[in-house]
C-alpha atoms as a PDB file:
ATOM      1  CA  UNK A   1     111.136 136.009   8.439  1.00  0.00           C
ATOM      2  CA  UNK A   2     109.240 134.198  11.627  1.00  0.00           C
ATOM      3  CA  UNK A   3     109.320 136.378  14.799  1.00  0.00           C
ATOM      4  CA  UNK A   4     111.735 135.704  17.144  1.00  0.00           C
ATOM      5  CA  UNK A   5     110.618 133.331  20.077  1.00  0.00           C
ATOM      6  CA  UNK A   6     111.619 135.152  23.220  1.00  0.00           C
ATOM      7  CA  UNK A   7     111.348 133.503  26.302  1.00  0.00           C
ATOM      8  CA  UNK A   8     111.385 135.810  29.798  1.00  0.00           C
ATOM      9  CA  UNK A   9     113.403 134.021  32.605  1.00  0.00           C
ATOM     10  CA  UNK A  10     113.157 135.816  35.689  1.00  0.00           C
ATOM     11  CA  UNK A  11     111.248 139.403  37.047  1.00  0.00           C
ATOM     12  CA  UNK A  12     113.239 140.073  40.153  1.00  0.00           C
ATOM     13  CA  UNK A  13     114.457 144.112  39.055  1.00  0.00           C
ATOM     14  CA  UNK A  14     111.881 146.469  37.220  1.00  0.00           C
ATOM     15  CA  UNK A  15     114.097 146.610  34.074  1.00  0.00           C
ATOM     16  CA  UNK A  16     112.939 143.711  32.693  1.00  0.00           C
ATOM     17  CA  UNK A  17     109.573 145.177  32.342  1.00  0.00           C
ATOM     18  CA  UNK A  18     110.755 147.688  30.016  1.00  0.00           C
ATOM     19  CA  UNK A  19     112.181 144.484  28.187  1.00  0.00           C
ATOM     20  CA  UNK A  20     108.990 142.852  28.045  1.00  0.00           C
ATOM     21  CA  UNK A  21     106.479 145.437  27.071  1.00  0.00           C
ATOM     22  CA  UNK A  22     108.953 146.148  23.734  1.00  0.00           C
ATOM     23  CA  UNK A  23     108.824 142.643  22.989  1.00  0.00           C
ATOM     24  CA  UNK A  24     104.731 142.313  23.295  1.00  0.00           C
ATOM     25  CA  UNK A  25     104.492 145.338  21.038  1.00  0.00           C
ATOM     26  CA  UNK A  26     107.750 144.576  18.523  1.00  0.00           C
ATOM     27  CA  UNK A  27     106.370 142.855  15.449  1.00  0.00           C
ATOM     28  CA  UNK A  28     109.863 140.905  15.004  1.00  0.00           C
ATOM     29  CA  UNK A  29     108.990 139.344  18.399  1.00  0.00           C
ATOM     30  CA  UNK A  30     106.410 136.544  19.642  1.00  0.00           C
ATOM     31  CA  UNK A  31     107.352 136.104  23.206  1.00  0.00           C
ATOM     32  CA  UNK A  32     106.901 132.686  24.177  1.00  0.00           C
ATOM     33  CA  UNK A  33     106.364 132.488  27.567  1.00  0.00           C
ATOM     34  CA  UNK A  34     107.368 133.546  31.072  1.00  0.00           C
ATOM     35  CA  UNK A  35     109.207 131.447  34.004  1.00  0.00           C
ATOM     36  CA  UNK A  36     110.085 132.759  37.825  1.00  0.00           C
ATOM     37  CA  UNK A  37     111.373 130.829  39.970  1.00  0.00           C
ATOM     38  CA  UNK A  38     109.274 131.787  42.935  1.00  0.00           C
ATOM     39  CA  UNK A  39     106.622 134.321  42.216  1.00  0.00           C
ATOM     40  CA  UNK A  40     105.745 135.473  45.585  1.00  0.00           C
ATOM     41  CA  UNK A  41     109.305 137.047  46.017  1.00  0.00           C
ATOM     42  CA  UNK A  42     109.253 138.420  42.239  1.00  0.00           C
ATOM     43  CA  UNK A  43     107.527 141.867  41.208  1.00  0.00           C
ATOM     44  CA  UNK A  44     104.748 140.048  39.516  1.00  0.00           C
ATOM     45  CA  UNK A  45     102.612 140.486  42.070  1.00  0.00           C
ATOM     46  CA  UNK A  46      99.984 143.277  41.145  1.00  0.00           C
ATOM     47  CA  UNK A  47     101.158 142.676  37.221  1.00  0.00           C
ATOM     48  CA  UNK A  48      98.919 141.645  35.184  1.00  0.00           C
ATOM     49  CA  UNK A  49     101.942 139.137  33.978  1.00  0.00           C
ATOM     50  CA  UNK A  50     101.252 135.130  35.088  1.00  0.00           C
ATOM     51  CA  UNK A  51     104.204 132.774  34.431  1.00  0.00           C
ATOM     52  CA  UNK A  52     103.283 130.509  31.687  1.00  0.00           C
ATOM     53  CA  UNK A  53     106.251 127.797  32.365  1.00  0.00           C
ATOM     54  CA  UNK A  54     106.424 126.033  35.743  1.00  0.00           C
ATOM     55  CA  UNK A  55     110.226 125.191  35.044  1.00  0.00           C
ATOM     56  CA  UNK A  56     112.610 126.802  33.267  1.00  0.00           C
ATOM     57  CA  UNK A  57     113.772 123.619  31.045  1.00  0.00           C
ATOM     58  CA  UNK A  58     110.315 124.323  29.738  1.00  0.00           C
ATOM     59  CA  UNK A  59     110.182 127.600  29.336  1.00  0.00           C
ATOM     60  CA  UNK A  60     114.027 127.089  27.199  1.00  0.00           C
ATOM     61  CA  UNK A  61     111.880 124.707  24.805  1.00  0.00           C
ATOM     62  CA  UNK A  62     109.294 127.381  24.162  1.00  0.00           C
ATOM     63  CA  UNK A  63     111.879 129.949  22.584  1.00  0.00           C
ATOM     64  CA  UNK A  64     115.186 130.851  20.439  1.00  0.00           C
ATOM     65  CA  UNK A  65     116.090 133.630  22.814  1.00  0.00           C
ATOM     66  CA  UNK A  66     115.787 134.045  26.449  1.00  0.00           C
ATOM     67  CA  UNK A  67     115.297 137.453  28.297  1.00  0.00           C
ATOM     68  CA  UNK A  68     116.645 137.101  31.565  1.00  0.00           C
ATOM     69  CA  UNK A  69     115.596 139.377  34.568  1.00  0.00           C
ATOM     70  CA  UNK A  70     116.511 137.407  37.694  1.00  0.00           C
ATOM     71  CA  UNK A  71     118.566 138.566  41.094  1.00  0.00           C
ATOM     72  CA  UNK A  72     121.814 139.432  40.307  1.00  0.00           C
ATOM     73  CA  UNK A  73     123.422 136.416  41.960  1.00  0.00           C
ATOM     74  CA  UNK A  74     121.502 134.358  39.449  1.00  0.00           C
ATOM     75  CA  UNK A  75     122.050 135.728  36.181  1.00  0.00           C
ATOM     76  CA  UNK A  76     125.364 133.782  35.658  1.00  0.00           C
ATOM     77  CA  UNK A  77     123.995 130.302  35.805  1.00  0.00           C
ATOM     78  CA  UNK A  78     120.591 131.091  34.581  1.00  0.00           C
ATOM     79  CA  UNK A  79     122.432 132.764  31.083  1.00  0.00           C
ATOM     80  CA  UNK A  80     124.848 129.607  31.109  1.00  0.00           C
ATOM     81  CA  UNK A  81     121.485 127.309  31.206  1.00  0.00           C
ATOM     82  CA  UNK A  82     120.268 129.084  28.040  1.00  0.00           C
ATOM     83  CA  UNK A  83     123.282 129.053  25.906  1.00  0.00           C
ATOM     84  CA  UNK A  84     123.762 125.605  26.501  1.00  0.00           C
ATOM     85  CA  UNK A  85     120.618 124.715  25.092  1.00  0.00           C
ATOM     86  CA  UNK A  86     121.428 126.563  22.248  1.00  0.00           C
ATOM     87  CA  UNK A  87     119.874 129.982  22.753  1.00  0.00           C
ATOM     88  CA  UNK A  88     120.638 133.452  22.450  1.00  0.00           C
ATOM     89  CA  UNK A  89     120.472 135.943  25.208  1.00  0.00           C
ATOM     90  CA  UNK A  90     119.305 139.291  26.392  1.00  0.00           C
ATOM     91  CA  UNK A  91     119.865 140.480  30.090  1.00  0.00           C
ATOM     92  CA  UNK A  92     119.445 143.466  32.382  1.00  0.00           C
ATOM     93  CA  UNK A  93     122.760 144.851  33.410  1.00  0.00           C
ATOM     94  CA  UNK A  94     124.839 143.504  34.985  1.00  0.00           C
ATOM     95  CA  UNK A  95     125.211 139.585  32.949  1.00  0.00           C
ATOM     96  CA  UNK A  96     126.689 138.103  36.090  1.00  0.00           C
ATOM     97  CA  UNK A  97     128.833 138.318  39.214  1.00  0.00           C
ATOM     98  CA  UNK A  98     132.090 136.976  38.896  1.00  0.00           C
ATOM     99  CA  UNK A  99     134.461 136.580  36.616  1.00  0.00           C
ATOM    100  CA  UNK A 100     134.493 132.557  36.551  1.00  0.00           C
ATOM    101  CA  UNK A 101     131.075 132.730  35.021  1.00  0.00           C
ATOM    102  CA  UNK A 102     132.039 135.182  32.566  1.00  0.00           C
ATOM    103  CA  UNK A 103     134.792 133.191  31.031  1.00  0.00           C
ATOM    104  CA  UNK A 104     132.707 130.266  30.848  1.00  0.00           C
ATOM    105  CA  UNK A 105     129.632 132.543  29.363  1.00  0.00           C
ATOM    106  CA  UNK A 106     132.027 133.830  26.634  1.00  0.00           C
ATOM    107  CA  UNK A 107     132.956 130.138  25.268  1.00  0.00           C
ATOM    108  CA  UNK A 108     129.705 128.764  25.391  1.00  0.00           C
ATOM    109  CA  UNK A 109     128.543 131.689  22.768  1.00  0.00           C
ATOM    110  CA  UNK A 110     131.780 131.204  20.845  1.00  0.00           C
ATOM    111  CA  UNK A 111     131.420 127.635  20.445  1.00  0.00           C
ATOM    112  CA  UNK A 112     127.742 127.490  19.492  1.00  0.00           C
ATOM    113  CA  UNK A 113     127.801 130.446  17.673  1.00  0.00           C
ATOM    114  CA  UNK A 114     125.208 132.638  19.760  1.00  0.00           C
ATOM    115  CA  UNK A 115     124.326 136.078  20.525  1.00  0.00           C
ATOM    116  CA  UNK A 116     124.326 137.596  23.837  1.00  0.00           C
ATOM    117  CA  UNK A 117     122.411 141.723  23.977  1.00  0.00           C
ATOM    118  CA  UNK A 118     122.443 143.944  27.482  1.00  0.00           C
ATOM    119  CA  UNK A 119     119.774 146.395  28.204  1.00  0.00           C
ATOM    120  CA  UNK A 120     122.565 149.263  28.262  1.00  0.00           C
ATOM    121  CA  UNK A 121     119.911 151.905  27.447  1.00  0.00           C
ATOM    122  CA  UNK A 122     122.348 155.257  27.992  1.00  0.00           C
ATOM    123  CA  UNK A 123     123.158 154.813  24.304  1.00  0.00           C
ATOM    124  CA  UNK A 124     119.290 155.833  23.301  1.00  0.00           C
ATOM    125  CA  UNK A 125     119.284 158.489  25.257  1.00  0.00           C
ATOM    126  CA  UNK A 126     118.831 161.838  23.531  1.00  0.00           C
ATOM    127  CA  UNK A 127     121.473 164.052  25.394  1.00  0.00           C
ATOM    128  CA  UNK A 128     124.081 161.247  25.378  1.00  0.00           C
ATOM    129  CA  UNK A 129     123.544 160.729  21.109  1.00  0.00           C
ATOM    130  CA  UNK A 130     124.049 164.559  20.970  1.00  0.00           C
ATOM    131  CA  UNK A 131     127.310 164.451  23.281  1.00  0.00           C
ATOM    132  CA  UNK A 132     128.742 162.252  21.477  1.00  0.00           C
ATOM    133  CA  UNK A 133     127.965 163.759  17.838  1.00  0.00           C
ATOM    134  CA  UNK A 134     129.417 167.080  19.805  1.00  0.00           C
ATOM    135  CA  UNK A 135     132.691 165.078  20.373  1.00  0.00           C
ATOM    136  CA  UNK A 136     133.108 163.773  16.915  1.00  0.00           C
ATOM    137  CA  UNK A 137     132.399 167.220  15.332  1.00  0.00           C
ATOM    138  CA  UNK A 138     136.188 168.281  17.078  1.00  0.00           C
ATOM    139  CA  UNK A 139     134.929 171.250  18.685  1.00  0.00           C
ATOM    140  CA  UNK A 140     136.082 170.565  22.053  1.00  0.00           C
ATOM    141  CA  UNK A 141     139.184 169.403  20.493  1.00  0.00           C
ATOM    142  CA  UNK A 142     140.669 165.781  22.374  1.00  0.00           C
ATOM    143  CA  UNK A 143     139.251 164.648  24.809  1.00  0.00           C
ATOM    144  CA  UNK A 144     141.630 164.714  28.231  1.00  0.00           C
ATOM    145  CA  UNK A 145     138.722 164.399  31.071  1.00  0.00           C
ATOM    146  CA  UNK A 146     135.543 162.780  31.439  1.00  0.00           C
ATOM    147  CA  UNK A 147     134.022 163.108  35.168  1.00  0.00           C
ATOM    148  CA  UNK A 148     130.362 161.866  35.400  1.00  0.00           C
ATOM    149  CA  UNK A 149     128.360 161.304  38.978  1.00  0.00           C
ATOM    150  CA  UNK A 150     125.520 158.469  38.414  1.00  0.00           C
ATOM    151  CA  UNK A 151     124.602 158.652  42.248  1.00  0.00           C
ATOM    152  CA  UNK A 152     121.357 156.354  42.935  1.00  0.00           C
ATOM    153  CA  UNK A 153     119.030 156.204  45.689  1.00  0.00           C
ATOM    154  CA  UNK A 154     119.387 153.485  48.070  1.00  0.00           C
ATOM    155  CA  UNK A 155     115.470 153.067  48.782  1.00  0.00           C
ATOM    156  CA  UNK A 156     116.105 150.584  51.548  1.00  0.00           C
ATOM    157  CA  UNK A 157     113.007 148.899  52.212  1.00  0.00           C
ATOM    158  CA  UNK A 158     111.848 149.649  48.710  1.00  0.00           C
ATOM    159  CA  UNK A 159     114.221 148.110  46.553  1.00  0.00           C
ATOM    160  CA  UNK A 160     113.971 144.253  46.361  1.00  0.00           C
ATOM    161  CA  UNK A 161     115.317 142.015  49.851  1.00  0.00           C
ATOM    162  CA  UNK A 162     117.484 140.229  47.841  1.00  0.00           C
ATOM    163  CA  UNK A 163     119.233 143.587  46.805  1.00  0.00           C
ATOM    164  CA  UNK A 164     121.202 143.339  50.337  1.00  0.00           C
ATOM    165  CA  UNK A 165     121.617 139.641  50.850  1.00  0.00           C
ATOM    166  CA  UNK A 166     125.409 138.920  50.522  1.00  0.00           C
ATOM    167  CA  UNK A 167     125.910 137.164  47.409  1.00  0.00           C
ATOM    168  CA  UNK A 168     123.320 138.279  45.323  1.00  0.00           C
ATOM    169  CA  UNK A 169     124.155 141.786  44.209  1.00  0.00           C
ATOM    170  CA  UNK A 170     127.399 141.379  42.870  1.00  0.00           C
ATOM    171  CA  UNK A 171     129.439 144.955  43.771  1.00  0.00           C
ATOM    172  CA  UNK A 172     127.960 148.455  42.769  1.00  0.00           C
ATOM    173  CA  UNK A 173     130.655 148.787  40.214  1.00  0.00           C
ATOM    174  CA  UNK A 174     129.648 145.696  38.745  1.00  0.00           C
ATOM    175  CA  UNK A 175     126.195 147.191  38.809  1.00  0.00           C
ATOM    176  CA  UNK A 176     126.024 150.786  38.106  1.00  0.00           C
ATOM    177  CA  UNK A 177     129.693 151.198  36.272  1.00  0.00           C
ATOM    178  CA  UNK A 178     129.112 148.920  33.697  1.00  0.00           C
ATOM    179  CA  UNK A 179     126.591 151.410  31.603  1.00  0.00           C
ATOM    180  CA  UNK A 180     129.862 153.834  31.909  1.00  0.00           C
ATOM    181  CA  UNK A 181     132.274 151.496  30.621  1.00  0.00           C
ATOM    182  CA  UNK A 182     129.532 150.616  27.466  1.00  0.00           C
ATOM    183  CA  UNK A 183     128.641 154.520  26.321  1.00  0.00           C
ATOM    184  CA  UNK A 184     131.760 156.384  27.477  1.00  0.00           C
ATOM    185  CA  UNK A 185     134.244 155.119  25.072  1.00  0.00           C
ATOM    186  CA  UNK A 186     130.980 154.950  22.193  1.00  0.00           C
ATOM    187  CA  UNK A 187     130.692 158.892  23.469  1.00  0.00           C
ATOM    188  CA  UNK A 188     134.679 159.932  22.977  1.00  0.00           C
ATOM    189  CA  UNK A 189     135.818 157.068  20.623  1.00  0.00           C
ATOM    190  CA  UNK A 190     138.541 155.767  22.831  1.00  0.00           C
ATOM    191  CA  UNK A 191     139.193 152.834  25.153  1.00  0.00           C
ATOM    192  CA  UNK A 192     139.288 152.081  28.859  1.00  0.00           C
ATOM    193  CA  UNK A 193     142.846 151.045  29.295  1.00  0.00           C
ATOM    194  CA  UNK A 194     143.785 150.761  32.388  1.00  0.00           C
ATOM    195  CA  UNK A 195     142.714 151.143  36.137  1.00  0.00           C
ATOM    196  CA  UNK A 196     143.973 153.780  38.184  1.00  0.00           C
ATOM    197  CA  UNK A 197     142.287 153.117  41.197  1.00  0.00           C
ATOM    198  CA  UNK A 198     138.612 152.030  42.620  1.00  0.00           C
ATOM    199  CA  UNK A 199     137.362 152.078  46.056  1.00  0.00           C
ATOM    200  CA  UNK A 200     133.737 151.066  47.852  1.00  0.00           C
ATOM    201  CA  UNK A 201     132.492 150.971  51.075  1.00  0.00           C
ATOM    202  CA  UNK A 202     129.363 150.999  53.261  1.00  0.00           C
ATOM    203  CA  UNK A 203     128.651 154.071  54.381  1.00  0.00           C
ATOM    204  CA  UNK A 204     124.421 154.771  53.922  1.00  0.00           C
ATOM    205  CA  UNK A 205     123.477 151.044  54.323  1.00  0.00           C
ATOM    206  CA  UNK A 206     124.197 150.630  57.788  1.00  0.00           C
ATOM    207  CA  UNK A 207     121.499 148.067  58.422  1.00  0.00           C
ATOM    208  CA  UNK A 208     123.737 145.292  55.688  1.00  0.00           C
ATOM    209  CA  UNK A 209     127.300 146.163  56.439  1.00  0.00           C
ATOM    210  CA  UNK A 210     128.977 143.858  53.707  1.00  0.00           C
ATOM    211  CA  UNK A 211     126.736 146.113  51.325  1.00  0.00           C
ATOM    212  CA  UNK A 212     129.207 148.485  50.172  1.00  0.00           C
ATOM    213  CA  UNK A 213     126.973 151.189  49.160  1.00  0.00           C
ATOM    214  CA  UNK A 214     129.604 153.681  48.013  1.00  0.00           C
ATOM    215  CA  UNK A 215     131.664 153.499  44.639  1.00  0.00           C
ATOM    216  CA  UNK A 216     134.070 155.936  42.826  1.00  0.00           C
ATOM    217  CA  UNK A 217     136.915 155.046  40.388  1.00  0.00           C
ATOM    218  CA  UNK A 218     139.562 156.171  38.207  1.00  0.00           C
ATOM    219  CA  UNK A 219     140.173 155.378  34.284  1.00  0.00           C
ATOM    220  CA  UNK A 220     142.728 155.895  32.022  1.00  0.00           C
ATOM    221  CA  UNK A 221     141.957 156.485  28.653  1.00  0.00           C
ATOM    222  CA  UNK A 222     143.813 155.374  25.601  1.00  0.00           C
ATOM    223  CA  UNK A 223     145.127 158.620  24.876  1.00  0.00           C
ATOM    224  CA  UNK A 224     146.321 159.297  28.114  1.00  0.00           C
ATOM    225  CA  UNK A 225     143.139 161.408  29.616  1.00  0.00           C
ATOM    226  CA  UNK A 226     141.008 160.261  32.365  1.00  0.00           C
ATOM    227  CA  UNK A 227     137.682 159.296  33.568  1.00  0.00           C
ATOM    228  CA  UNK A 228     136.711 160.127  37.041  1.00  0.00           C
ATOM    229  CA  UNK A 229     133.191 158.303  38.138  1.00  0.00           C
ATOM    230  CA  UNK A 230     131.055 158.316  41.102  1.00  0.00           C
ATOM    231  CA  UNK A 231     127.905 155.566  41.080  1.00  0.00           C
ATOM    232  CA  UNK A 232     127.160 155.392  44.933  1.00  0.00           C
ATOM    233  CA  UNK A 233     123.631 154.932  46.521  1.00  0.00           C
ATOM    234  CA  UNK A 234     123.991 158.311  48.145  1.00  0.00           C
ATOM    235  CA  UNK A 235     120.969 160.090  46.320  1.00  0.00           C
ATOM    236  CA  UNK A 236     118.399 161.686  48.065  1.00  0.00           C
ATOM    237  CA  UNK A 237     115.779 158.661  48.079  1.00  0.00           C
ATOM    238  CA  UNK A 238     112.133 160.713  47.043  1.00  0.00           C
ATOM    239  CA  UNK A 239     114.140 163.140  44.475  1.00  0.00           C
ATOM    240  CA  UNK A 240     117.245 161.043  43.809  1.00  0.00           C
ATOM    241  CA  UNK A 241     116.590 160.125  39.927  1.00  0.00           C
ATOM    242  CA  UNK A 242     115.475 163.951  39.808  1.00  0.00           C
ATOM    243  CA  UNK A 243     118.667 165.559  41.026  1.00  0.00           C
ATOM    244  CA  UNK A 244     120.737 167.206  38.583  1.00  0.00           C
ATOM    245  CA  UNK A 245     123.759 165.296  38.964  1.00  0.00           C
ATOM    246  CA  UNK A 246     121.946 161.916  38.104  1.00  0.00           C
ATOM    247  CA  UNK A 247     124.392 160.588  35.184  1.00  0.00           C
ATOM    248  CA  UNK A 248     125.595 164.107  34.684  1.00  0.00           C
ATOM    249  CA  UNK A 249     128.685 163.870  31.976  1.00  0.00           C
ATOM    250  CA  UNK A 250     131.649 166.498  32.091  1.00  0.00           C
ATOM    251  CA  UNK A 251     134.144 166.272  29.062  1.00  0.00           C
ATOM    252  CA  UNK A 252     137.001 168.732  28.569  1.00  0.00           C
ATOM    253  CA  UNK A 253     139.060 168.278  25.235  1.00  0.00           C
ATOM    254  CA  UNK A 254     142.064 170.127  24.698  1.00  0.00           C
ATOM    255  CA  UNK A 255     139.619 172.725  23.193  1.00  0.00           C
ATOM    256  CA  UNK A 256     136.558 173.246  24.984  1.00  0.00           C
ATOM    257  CA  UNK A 257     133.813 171.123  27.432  1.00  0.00           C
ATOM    258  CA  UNK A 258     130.643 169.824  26.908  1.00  0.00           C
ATOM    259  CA  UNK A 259     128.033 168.558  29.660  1.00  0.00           C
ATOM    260  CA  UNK A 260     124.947 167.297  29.924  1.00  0.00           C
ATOM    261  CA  UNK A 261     122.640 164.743  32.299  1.00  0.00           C
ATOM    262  CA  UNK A 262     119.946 162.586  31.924  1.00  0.00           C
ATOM    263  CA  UNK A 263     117.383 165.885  32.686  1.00  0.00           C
ATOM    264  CA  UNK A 264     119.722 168.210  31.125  1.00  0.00           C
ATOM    265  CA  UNK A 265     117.438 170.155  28.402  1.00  0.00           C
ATOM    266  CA  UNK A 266     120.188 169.481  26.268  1.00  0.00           C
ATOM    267  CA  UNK A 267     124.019 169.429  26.258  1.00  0.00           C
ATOM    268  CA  UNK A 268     125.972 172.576  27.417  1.00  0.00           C
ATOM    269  CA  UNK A 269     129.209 172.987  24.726  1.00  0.00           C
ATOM    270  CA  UNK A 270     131.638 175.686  25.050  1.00  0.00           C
ATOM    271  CA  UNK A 271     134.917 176.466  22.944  1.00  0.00           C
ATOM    272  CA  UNK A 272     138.155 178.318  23.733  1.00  0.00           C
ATOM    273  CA  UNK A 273     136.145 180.977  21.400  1.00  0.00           C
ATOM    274  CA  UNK A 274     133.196 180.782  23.258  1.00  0.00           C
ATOM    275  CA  UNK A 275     131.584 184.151  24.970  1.00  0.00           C
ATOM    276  CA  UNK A 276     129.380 181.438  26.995  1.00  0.00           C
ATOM    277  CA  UNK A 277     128.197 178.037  26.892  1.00  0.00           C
ATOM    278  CA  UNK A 278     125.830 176.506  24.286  1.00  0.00           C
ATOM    279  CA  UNK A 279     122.705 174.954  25.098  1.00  0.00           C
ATOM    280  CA  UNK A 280     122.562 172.216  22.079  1.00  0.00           C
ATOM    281  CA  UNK A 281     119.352 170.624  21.925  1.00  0.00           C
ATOM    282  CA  UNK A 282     118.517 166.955  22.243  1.00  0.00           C
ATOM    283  CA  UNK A 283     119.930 164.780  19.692  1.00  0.00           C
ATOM    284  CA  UNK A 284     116.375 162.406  18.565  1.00  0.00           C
ATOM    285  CA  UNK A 285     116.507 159.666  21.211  1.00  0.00           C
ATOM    286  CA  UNK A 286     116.257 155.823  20.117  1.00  0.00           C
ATOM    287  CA  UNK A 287     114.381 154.065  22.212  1.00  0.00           C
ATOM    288  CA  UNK A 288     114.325 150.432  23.053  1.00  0.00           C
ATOM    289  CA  UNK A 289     117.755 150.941  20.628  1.00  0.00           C
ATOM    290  CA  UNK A 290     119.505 148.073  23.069  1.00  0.00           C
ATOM    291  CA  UNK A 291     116.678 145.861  21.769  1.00  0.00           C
ATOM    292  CA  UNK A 292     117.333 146.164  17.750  1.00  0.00           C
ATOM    293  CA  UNK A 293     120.833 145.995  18.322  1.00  0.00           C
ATOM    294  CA  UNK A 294     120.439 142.982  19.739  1.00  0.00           C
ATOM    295  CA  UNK A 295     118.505 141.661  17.059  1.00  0.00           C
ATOM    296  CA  UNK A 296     119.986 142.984  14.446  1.00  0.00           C
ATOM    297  CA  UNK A 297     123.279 140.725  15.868  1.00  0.00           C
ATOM    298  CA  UNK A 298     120.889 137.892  15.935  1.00  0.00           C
ATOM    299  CA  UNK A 299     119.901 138.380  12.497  1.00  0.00           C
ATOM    300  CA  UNK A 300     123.624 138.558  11.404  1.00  0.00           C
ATOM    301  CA  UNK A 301     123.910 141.963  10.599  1.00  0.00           C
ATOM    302  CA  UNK A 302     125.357 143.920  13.626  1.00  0.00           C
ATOM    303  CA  UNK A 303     124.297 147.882  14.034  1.00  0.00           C
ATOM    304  CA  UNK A 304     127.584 149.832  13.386  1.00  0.00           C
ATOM    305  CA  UNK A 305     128.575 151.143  16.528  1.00  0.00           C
ATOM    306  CA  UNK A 306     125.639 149.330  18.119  1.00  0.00           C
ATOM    307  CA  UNK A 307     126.055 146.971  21.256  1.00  0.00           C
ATOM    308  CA  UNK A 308     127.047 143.845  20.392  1.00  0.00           C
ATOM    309  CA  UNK A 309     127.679 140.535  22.012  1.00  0.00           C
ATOM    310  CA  UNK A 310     131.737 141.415  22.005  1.00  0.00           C
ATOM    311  CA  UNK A 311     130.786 144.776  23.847  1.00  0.00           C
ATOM    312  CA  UNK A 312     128.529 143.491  26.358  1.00  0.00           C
ATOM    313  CA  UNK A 313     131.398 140.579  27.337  1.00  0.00           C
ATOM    314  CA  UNK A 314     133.931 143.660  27.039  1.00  0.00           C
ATOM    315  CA  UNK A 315     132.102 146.049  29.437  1.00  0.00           C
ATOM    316  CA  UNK A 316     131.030 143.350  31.548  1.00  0.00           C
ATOM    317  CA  UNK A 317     134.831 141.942  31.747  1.00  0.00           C
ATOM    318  CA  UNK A 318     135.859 145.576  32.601  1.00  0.00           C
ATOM    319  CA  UNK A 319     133.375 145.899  35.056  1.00  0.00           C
ATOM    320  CA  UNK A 320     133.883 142.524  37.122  1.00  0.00           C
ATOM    321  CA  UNK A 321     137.422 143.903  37.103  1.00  0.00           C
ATOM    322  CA  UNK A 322     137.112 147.287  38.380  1.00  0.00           C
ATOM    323  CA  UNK A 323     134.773 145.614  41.294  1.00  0.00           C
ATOM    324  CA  UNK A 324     137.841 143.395  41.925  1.00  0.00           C
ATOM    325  CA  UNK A 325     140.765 145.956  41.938  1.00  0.00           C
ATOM    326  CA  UNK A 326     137.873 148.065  44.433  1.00  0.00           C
ATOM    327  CA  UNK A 327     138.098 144.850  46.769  1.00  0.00           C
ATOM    328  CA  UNK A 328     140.950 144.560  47.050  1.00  0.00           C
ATOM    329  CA  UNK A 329     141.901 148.645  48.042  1.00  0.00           C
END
């Protein structure tokens, strides 16, 4: 089979480098050029990465598939663009900003029959993989409650401008929750069914008072338990993707717990028969995972279990939603 012609439209958050680097070095991939629509304000600058297209109509006639990696605020349209012209798509979190664009998003790919992949990378992670194999094995029993804390740093003045101009980020639920609503019910095997409540405000980012910095929420689950999540900007800026609590993940089942975070040396399990909590080691980590799921739905063949273009419009539906319901509170 020919490689799949992956075009990269926009470099406006550093998770689209991870995105592009895979592709250059994925044998499956030929990536067929690179469009942003205004360099100077992109992270190109002091990459040794030169756009190749002046427009992005021309960049869209280069490939199959577009990568897209642009501000928030201009994911919706620029993803809409692409599937109109017939190709697939791959995006940094979060897809878009509103819920109008997501309908419309979700029709387009029905009717032409293409694929749309999310760079939810939690799944690869080693600790998470092993969490959710300690679910599955029963020894916590059923699940009841999931609490998790994914507190980022706000790095104001750091982070890209366009971060903080009204309009363009699109709610830190939208942003941040979304990778919860994707691995959570892939860790415990049930569904998000309802919203309890959801709250933000502005609290940290003083100097952009519409930027409502702060975000916590509550799920029900299908079975009745609860998720209880925290994904504010509230982390220490130098240290705050070091900090313990950075995606830390609490389940209890009606049997035990089981923990871990994204520096955990593994996942802490514990059973009603437990003396004292067991350090589990990692599970083997998968990564750039997000990538062959995606093509693997290209190619026709969907990963079981894997993300798909049905659960990235799912989580991102959920997601627009919850940043609604927080609105309006």
């Amino acid at each position: 089979m020919k490689p799949l012609r992956l075009g990269f439209a926009g470099f406006r958050h550093a998770h689209i480098f991870d995105l592009y680097q895979r592709a250059l070095d994925h044998p499956d991939i030929e990536v067929s050029g690179t469009w942003e629509n205004d360099p100077g304000a992109s992270l190109l600058p002091g990459r040794d990465i030169t756009p190749s297209h002046s427009s992005y109509e021309d960049l869209l006639a280069s490939c199959e598939a577009v990568a897209v990696g642009d501000a928030y605020g201009r994911r919706g349209q620029i993803v809409l663009q692409a599937l109109r012209a017939g190709k697939h798509v791959i995006a940094d979190k979060p897809l878009c900003t509103s819920l109008d664009e997501l309908k419309e998003i979700a029709v387009v790919a029905r009717e032409k029959s293409l694929r749309i992949g999310m760079m939810l990378d939690m799944r690869d992670h080693g600790n998470l993989i092993c969490l959710r194999d300690v679910v599955a094995s029963g020894r916590i029993g059923e699940v009841q409650t999931v609490s998790f804390s994914a507190q980022h740093p706000l790095l104001w003045g750091i982070r890209p401008a366009w971060y903080f101009e009204p309009g363009m980020h699109g709610g830190t639920l939208n942003d941040i929750a979304i990778h919860a609503l994707d691995f959570l019910p892939w860790v415990t095997g049930l569904t998000v069914e309802k919203t309890d409540a959801a709250r933000t405000w502005n609290a940290k980012a003083t100097q952009a008072p519409h930027f409502k910095d702060c975000g916590q929420f509550l799920l029900r689950l299908s079975n009745g338990g609860g998720i209880l999540g925290d994904v504010s900007y509230l982390a220490p800026d130098k240290c705050g993707y070091a900090i313990p609590n950075y995606w830390r993940i609490t389940i209890h089942g009606t049997g035990g717990f089981a923990e871990t975070s994204y520096k955990a040396p593994g996942v802490s399990v514990a059973d009603d028969n437990s003396q004292e909590p067991e350090l589990i080691p990692p599970a083997p980590a998968r990564p750039g995972g997000y990538l062959e799921d995606f093509l693997a739905d290209v190619a026709g063949n969907p990963h079981a279990d894997g993300i798909t273009t049905c659960s990235c419009l799912h989580a991102t539906r959920q997601a627009l939603e919850l940043e609604l319901q927080a609105q309006k509170s």
